[in-house]
N, C-alpha and C. Protein backbone atom coordinates (compact mmCIF):
# COMPACT_ATOMS: atom_id res chain seq x y z
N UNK A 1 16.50 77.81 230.61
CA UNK A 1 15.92 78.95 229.91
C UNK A 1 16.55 79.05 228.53
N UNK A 2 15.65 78.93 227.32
CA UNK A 2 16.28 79.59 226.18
C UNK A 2 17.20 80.96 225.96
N UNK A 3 17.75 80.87 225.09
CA UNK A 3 18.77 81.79 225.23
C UNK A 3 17.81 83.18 224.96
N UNK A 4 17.38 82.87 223.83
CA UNK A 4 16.26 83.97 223.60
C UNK A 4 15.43 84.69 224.78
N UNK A 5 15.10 83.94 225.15
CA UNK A 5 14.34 84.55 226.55
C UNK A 5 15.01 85.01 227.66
N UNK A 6 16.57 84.85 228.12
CA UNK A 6 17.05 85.26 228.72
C UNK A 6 17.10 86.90 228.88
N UNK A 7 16.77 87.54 230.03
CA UNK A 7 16.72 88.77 230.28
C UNK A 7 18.01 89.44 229.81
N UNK A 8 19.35 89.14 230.01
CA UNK A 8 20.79 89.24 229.96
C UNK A 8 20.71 89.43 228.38
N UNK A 9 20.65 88.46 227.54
CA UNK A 9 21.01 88.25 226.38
C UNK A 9 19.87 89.07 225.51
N UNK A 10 18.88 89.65 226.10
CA UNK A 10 17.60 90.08 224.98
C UNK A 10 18.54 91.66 225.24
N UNK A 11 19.04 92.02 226.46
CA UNK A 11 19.52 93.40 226.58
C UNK A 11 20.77 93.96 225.98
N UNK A 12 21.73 93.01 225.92
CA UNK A 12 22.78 92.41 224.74
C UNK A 12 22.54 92.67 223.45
N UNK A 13 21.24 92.27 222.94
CA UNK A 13 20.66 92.36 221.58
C UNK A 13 20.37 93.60 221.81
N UNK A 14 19.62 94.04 222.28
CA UNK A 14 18.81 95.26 222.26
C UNK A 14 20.44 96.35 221.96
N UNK A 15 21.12 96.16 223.00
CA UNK A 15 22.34 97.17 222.98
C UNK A 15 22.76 96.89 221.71
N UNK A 16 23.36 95.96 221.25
CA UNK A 16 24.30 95.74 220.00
C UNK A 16 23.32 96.19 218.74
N UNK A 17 21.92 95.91 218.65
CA UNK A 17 21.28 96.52 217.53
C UNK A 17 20.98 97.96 217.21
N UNK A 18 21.50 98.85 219.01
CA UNK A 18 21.46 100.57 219.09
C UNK A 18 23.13 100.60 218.59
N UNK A 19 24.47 99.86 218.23
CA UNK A 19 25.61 100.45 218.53
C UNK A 19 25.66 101.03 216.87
N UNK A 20 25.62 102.40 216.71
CA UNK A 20 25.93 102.81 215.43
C UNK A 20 27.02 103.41 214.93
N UNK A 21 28.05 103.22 215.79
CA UNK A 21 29.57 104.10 215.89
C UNK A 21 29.69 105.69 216.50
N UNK A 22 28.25 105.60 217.42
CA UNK A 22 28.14 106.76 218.00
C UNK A 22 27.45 107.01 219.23
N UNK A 23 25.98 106.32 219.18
CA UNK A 23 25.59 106.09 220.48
C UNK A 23 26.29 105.06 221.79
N UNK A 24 26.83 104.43 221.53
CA UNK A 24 27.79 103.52 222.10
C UNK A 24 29.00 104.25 222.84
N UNK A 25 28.96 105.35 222.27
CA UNK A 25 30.31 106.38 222.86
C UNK A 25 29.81 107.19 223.99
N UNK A 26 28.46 107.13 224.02
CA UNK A 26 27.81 108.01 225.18
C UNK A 26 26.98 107.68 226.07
N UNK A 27 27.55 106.92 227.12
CA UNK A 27 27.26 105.85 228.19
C UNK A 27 26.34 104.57 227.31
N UNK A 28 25.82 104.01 226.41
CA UNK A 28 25.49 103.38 226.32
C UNK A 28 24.14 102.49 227.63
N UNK A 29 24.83 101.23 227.93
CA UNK A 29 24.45 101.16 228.65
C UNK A 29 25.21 100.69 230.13
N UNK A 30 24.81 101.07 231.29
CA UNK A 30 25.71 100.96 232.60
C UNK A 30 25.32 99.90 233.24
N UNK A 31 25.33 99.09 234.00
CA UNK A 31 25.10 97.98 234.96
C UNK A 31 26.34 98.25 236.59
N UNK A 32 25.61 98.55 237.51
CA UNK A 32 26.61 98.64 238.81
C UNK A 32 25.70 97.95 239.84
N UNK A 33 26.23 97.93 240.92
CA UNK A 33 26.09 97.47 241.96
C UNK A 33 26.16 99.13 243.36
N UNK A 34 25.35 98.51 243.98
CA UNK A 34 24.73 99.74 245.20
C UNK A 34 25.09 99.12 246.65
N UNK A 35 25.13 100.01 247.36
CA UNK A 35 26.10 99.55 248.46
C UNK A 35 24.72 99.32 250.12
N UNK A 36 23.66 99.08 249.34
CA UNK A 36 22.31 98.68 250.70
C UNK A 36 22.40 97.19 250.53
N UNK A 37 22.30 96.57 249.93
CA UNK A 37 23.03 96.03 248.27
C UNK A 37 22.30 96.36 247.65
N UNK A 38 22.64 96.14 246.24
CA UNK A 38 21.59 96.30 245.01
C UNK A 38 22.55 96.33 243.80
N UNK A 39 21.57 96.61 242.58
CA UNK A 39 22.16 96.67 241.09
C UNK A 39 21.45 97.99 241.06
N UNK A 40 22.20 98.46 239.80
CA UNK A 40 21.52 99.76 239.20
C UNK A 40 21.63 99.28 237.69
N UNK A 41 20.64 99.71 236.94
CA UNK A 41 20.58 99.75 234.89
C UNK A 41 20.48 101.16 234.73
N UNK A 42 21.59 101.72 234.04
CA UNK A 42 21.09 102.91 233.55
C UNK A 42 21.27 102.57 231.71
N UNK A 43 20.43 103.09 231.21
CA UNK A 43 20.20 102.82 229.93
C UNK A 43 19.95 104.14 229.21
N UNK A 44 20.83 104.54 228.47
CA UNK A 44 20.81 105.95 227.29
C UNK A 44 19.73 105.69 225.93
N UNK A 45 18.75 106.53 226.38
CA UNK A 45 17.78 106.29 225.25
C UNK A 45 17.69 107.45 224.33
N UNK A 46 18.97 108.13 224.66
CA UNK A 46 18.65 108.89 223.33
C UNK A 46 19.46 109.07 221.94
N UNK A 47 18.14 109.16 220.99
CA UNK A 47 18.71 108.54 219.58
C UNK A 47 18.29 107.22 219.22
N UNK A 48 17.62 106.72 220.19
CA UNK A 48 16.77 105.00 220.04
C UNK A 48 15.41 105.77 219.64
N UNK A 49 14.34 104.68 218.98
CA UNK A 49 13.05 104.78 219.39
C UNK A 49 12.48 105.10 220.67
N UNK A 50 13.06 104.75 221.50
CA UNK A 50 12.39 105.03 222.82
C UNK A 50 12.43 106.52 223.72
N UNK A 51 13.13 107.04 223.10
CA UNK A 51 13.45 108.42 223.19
C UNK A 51 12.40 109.44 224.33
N UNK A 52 11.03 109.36 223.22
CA UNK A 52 9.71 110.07 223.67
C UNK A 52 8.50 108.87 223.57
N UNK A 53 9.05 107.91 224.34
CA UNK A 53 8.41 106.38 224.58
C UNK A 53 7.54 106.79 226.17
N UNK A 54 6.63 107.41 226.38
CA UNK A 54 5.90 107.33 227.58
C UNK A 54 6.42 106.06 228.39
N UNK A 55 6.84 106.25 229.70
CA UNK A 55 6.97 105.08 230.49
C UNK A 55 6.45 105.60 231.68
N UNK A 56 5.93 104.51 232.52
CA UNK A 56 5.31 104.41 234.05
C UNK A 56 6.10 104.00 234.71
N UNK A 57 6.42 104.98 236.07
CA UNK A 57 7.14 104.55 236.82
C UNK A 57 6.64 102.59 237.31
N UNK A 58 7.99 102.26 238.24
CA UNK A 58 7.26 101.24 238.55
C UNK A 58 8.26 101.73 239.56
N UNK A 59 7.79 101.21 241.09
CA UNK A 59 8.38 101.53 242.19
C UNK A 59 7.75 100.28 243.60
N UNK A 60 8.48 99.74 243.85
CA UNK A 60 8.08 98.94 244.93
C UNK A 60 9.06 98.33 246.17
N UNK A 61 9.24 99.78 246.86
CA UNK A 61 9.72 99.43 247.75
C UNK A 61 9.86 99.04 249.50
N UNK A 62 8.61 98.29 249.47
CA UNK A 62 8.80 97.86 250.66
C UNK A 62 8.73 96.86 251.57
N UNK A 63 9.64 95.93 250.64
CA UNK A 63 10.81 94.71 251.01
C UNK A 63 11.82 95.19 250.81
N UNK A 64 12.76 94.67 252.33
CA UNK A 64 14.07 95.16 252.46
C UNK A 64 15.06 94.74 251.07
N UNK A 65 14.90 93.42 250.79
CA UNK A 65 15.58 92.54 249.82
C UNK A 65 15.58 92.67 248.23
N UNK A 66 13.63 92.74 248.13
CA UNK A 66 12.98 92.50 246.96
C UNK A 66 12.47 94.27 246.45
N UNK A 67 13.26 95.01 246.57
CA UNK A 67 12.50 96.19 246.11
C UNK A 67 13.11 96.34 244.99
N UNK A 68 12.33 96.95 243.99
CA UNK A 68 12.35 97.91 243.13
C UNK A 68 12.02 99.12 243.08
N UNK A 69 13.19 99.57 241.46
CA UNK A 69 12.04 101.19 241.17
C UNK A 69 13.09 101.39 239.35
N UNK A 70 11.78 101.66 238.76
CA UNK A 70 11.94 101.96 237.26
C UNK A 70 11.82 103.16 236.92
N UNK A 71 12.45 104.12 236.22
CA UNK A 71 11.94 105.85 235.90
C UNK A 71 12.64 105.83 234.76
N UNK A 72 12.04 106.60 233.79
CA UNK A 72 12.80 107.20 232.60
C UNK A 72 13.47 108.96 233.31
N UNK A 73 14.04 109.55 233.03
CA UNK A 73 14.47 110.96 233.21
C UNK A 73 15.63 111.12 232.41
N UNK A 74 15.57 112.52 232.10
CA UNK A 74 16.71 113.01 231.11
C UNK A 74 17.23 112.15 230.08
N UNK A 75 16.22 111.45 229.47
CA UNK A 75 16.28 110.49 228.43
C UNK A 75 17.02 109.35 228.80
N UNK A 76 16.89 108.91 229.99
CA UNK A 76 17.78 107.98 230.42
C UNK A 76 16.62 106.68 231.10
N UNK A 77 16.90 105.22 230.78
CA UNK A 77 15.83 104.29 231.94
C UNK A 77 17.11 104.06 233.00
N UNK A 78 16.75 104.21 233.85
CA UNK A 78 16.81 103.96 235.60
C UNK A 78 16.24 103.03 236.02
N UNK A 79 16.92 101.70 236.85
CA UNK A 79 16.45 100.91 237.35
C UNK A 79 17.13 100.55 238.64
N UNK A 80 16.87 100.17 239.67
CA UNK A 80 17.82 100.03 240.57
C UNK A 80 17.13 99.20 241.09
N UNK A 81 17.51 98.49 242.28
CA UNK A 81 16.75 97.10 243.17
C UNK A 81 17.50 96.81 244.24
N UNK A 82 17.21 95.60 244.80
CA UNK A 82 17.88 94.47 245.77
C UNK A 82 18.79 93.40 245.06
N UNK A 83 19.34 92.70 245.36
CA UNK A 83 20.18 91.78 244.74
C UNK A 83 19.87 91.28 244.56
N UNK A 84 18.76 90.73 244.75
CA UNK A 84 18.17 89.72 243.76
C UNK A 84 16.92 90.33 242.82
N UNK A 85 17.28 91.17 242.34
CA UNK A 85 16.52 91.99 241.42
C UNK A 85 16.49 92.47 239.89
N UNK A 86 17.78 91.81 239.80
CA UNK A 86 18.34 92.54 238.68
C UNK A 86 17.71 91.79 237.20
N UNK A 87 17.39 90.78 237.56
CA UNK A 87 16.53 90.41 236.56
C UNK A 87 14.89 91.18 236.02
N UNK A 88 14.19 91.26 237.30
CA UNK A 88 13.18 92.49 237.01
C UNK A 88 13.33 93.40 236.86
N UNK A 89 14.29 94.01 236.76
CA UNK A 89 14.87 95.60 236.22
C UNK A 89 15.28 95.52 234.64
N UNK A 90 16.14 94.35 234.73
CA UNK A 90 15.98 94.10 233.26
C UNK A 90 14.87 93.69 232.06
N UNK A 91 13.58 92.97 232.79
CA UNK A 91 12.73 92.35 232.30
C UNK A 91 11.77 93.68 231.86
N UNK A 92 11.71 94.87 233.07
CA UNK A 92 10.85 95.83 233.27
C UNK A 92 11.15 97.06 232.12
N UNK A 93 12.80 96.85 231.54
CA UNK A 93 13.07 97.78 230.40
C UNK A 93 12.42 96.93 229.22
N UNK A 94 12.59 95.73 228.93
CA UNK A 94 12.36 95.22 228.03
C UNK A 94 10.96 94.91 227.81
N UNK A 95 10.44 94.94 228.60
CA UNK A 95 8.44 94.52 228.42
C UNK A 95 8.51 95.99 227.76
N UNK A 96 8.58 96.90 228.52
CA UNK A 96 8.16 98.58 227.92
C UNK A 96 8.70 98.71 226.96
N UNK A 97 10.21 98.52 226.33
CA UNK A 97 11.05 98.59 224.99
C UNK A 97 10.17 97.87 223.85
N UNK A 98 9.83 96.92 224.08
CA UNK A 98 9.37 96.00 223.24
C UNK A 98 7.83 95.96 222.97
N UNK A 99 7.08 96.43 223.46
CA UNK A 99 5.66 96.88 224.27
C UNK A 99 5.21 97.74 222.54
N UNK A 100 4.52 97.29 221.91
CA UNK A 100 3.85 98.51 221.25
C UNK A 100 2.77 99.21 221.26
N UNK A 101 3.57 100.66 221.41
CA UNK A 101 2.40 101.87 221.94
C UNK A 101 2.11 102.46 220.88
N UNK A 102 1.80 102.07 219.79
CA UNK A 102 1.31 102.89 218.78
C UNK A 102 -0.25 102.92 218.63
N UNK A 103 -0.49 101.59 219.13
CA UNK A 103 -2.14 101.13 219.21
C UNK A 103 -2.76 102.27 220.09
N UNK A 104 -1.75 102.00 221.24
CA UNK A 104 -2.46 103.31 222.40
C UNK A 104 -2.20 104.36 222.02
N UNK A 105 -1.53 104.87 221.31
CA UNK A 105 -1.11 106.72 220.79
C UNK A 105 -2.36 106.79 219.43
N UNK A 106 -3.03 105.92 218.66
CA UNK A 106 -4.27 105.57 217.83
C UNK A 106 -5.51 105.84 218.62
N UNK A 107 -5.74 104.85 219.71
CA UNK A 107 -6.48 105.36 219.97
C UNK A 107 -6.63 105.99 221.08
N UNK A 108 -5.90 107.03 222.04
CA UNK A 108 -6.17 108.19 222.14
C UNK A 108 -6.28 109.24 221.21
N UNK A 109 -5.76 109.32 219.99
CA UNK A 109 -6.13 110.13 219.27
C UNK A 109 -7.89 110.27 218.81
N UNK A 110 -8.51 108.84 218.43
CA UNK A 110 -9.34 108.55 218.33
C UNK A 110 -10.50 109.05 219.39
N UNK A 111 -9.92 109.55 220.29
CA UNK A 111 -11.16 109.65 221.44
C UNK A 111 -11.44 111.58 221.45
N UNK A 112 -10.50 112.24 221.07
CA UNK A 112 -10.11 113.44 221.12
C UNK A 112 -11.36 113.76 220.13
C-alpha cells in the first residue's frame, strides 16, 4: 500500500494539519482498545471544518468480530469496532472528512 493511501498515515496528516498550539491540547485525537475486543477513535472536531459537517451514522453490528458503529456527538467522531476493524473506522472518518458537501448544501438550497 502507498503510504498516501494508508488509513494510519492520511489520519496522521489530517491530525498534524489541525495541531495549532491549541487544539492539540484538548483531546485531540484518542485511539484505545475495548475489552469485547475492539478499538475505539475518538476524534475532537471542534475548531476543524468539520465542526457542523452533517454526518450519518454508520452502524453495523451484527457480526460478533466484524462490527461497527460511526456517530458524531458533542462535536466529537466516535468510532468503535471489532479488532479487526480499526481500519474501517478510520477509513469511515476520512471518506466523510474529505467528502465534499458543499455541492449537497447547493443544491438543497436550490430545491427550497
Amino acid at each position: 500500500m502507498e503510504r498516501e493511501r494508508d488509513p494510519f498515515y492520511r489520519i496522521m496528516q489530517w491530525y498534524y494539519a489541525h495541531c495549532d498550539g491549541d487544539w492539540e491540547h484538548d483531546e485531540g485525537i484518542l485511539i484505545g482498545t475495548l475489552d469485547n475486543p475492539g478499538w475505539y477513535l475518538k476524534i475532537n472536531l471542534e475548531g476543524t471544518e468539520l465542526e457542523a459537517k452533517p454526518f450519518t451514522e454508520i452502524s453495523q453490528l451484527e457480526h460478533e468480530i466484524e462490527w461497527h458503529r460511526c456517530w458524531v456527538e458533542n462535536k466529537k467522531f466516535h468510532g468503535a469496532g471489532g479488532p479487526m476493524m480499526m481500519i474501517i473506522i478510520m477509513e469511515a472518518f476520512l471518506d466523510w472528512a474529505y467528502s465534499d458537501y458543499t455541492e449537497l448544501e447547493s443544491d438543497e438550497n436550490n430545491m427550497k
